[in-house]
C-alpha atoms as a PDB file:
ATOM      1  CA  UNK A   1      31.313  15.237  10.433  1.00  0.00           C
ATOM      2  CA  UNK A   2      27.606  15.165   9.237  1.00  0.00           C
ATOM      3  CA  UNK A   3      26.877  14.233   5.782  1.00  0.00           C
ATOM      4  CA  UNK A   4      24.120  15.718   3.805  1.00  0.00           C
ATOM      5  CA  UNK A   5      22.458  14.453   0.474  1.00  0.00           C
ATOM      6  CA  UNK A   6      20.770  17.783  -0.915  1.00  0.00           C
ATOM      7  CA  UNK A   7      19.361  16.099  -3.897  1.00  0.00           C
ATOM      8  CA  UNK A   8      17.958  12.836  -5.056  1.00  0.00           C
ATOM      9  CA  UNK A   9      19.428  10.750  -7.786  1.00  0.00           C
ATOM     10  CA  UNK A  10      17.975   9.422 -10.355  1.00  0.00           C
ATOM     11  CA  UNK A  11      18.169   6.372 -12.528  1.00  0.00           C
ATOM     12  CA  UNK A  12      17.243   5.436 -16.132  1.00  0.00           C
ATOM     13  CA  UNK A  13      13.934   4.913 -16.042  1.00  0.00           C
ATOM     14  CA  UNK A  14      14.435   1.545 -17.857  1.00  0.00           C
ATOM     15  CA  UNK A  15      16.085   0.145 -15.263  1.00  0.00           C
ATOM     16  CA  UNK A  16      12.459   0.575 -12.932  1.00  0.00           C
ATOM     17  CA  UNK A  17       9.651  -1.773 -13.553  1.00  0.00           C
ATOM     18  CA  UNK A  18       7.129   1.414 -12.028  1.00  0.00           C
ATOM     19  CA  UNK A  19       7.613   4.363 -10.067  1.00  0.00           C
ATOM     20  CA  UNK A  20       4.956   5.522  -7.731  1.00  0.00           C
ATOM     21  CA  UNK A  21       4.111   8.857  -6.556  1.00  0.00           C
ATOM     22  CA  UNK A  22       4.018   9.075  -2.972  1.00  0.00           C
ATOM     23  CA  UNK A  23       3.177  12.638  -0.826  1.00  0.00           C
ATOM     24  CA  UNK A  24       6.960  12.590   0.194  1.00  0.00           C
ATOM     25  CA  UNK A  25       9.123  11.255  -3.592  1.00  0.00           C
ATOM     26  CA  UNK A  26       8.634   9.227  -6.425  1.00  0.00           C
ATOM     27  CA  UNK A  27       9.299   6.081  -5.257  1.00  0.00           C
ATOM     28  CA  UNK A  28      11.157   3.842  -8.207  1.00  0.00           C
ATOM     29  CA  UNK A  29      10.679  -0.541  -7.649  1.00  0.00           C
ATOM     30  CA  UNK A  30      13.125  -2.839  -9.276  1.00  0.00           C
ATOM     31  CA  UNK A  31      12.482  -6.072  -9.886  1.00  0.00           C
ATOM     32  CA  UNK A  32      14.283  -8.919 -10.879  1.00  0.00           C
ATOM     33  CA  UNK A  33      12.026 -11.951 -12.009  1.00  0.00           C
ATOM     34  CA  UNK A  34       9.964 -12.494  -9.427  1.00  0.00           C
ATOM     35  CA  UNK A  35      11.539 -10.619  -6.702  1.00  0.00           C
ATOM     36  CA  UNK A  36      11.450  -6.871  -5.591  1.00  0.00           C
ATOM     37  CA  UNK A  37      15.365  -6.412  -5.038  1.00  0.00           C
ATOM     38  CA  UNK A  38      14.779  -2.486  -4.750  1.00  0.00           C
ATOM     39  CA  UNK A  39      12.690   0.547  -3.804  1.00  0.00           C
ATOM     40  CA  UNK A  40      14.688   4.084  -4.555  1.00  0.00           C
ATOM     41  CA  UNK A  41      13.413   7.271  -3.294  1.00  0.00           C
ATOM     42  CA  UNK A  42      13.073   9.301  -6.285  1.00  0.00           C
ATOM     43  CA  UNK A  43      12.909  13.131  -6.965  1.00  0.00           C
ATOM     44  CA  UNK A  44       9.191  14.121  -5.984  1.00  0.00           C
ATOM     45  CA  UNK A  45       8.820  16.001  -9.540  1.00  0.00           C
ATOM     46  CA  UNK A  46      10.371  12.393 -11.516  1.00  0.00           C
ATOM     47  CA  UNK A  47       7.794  11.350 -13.820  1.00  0.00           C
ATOM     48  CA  UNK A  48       5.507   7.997 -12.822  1.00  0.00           C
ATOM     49  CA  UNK A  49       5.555   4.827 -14.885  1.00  0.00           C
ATOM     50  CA  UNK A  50       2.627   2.518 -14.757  1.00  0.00           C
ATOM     51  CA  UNK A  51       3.706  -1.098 -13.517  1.00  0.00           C
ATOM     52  CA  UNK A  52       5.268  -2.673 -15.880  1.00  0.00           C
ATOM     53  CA  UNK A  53       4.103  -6.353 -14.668  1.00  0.00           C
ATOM     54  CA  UNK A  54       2.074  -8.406 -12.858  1.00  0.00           C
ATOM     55  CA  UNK A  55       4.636  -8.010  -9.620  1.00  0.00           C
ATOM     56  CA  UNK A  56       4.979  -4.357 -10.260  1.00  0.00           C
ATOM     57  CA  UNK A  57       1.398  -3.747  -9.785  1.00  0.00           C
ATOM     58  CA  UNK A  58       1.264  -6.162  -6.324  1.00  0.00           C
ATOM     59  CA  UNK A  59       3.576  -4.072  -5.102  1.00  0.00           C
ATOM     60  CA  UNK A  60       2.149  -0.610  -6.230  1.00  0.00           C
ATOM     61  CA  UNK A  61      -1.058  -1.586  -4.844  1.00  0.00           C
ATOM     62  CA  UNK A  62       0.283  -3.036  -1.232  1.00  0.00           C
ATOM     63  CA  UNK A  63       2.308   0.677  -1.638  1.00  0.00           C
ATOM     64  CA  UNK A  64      -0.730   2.196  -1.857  1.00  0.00           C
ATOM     65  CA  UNK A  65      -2.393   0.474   0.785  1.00  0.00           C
ATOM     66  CA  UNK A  66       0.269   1.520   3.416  1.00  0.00           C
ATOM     67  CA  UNK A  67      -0.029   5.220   2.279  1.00  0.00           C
ATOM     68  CA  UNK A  68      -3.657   4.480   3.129  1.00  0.00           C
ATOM     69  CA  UNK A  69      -3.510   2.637   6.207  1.00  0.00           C
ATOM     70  CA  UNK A  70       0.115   2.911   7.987  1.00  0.00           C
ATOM     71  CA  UNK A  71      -0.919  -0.431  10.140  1.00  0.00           C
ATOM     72  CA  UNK A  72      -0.567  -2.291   6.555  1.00  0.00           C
ATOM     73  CA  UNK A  73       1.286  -5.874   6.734  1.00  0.00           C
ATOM     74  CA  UNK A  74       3.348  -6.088   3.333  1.00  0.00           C
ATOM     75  CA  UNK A  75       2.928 -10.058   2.030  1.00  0.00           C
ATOM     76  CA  UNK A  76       5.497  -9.863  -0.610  1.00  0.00           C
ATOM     77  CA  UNK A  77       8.262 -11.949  -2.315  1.00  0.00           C
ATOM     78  CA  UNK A  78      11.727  -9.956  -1.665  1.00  0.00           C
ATOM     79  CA  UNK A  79      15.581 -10.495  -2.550  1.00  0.00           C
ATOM     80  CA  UNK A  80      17.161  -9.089   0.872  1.00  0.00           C
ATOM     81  CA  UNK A  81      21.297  -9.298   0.540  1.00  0.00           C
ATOM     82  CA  UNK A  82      23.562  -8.325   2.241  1.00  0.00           C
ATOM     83  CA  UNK A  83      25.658  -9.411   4.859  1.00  0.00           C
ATOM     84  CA  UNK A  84      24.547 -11.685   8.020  1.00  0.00           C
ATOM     85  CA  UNK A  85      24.710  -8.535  10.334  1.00  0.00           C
ATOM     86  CA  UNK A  86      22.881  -6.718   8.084  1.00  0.00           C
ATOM     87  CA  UNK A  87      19.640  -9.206   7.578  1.00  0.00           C
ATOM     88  CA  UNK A  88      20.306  -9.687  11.269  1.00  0.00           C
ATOM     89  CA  UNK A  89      19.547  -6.118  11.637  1.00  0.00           C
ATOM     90  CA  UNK A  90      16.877  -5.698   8.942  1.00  0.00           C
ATOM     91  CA  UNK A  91      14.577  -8.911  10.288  1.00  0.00           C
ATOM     92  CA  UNK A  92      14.614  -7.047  13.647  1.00  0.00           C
ATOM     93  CA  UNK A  93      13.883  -3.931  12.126  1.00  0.00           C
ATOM     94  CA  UNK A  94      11.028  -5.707  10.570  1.00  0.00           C
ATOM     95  CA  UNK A  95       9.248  -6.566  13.837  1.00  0.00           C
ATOM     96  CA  UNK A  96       9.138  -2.747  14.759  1.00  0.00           C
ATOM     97  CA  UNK A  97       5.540  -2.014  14.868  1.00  0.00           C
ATOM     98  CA  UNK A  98       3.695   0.699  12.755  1.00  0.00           C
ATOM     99  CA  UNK A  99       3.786   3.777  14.922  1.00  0.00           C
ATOM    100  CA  UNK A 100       6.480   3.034  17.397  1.00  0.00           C
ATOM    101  CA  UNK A 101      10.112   3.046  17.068  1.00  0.00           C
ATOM    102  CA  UNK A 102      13.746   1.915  18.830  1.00  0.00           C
ATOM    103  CA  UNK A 103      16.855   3.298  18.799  1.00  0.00           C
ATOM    104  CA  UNK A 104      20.003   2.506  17.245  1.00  0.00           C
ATOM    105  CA  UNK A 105      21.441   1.352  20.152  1.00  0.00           C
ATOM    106  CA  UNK A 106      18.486  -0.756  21.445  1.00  0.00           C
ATOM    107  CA  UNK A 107      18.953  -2.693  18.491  1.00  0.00           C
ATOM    108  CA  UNK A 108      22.343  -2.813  18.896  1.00  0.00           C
ATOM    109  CA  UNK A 109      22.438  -4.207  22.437  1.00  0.00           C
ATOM    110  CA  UNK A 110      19.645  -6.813  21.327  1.00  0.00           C
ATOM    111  CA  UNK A 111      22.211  -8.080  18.826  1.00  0.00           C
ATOM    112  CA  UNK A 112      25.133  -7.689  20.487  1.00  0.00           C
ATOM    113  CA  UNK A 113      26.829  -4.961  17.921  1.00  0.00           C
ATOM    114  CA  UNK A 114      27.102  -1.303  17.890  1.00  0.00           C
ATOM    115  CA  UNK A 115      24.828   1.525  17.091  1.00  0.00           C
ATOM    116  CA  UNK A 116      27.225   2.507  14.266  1.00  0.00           C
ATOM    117  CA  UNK A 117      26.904  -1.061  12.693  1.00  0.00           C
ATOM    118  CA  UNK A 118      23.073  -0.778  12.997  1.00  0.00           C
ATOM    119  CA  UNK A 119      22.838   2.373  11.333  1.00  0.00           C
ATOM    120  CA  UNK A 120      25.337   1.355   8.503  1.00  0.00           C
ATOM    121  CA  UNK A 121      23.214  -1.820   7.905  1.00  0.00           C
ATOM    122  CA  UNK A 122      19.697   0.813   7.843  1.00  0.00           C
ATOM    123  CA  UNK A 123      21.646   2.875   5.290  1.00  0.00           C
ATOM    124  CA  UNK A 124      22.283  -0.022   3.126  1.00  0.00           C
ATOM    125  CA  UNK A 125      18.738  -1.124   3.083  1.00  0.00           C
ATOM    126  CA  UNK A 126      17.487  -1.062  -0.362  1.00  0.00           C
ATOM    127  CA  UNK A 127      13.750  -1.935   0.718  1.00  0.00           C
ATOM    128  CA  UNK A 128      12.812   1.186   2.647  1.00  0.00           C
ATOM    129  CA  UNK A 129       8.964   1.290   3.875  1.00  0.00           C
ATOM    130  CA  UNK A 130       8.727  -2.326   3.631  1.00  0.00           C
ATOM    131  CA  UNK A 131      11.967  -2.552   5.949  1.00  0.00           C
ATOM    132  CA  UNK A 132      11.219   0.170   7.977  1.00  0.00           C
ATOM    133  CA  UNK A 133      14.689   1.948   8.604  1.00  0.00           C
ATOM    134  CA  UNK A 134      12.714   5.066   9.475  1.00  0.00           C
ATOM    135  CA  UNK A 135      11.593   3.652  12.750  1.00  0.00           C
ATOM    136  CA  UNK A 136      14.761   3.619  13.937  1.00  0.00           C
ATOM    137  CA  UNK A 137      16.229   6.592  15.627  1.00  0.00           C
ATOM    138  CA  UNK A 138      18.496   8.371  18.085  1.00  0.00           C
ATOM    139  CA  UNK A 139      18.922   6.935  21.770  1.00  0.00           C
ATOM    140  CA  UNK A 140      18.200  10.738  22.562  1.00  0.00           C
ATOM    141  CA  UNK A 141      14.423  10.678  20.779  1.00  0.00           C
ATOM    142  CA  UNK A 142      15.791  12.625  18.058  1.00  0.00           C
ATOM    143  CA  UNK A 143      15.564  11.342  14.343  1.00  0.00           C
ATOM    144  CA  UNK A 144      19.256  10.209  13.915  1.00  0.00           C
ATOM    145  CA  UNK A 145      19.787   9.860  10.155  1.00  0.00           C
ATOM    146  CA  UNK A 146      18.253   8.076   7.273  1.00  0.00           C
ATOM    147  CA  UNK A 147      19.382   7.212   3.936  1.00  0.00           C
ATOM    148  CA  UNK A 148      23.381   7.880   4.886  1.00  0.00           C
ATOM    149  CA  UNK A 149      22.454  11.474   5.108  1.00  0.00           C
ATOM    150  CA  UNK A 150      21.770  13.145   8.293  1.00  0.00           C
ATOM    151  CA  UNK A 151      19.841  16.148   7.173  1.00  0.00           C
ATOM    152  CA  UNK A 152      18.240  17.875   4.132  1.00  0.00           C
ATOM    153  CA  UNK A 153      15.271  15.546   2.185  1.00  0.00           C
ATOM    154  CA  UNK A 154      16.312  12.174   3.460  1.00  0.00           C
ATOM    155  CA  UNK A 155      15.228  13.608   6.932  1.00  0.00           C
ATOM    156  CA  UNK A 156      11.944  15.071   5.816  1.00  0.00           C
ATOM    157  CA  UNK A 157      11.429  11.953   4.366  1.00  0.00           C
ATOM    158  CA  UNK A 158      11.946   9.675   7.911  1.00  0.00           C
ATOM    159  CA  UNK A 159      10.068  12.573   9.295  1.00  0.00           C
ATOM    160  CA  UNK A 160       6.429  12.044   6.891  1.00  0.00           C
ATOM    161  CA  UNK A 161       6.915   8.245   7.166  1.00  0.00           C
ATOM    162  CA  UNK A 162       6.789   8.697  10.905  1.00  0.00           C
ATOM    163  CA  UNK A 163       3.885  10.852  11.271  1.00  0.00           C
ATOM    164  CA  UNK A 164       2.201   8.796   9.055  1.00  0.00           C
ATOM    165  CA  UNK A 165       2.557   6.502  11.297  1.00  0.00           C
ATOM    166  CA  UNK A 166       1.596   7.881  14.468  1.00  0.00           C
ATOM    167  CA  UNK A 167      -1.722   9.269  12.768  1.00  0.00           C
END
């Protein structure tokens, strides 16, 4: 049974500290103190809001370098929950360079899970880009799914980030 996510949601806008425009969605940051807990892909017609702090604007900018230069190194402070498996999965996830990717089940194996449980753990990531769940995909080569959904804008979404990438 596939499942599809046709449309974006969106959030108050109070509850963002900026949302960035980006080629591919608005993307919306959260922050709590001085942590990014959050980065929501947004409806690509969502109005922007300026950074509303000091944090906001590190991020915005190191946001903006990536969409600039895909080989970018994020340097910033995070709040990653979750479960063990799921940091387990994210850190490796992490350590996928710019421009390449692995499969579900590569990861899987190197953990000593299942392909299932690595893609549940991508689709609860709520720091895409900076943990780059697009750069993981299908055993077969083909893009697999990405954001719970396995078509519709989620999947045009992977699909920018990773020729982005590969430019």
């Amino acid at each position: 049974m596939s499942k599809s996510k046709a449309n974006l949601t969106m959030q108050p806008s109070a509850d963002y500290q900026a949302k960035l425009a980006t080629p591919f969605a608005v993307l919306g940051l959260r922050i709590d103190e001085d942590w990014l807990t959050d980065i929501e892909y947004l409806p690509i017609d969502t109005p922007t809001l300026a950074p509303q702090n000091i944090l906001a604007r590190e991020i915005c900018d190191q946001l903006q370098a990536y969409l600039t230069d895909p080989r970018f190194i994020f340097d910033l402070s995070m709040h990653i929950g979750g479960t063990i498996h799921q940091r387990r999965v994210w850190r490796t996830i992490q350590d996928i360079p710019s421009g390449t990717t692995r499969s579900y089940a590569d990861i899987a194996a190197q953990l000593h899970s299942a392909p299932r449980a690595v893609g549940q753990a991508c689709g609860a990531n709520r720091l895409p880009i900076i943990i780059p769940c697009h750069r993981v995909i299908a055993k077969s080569g083909g893009l697999g799914g990405f954001m719970n959904a396995s078509d519709g804008i989620p999947l045009a979404i992977k699909r920018w980030l990773l020729h982005h990438e590969r430019v």
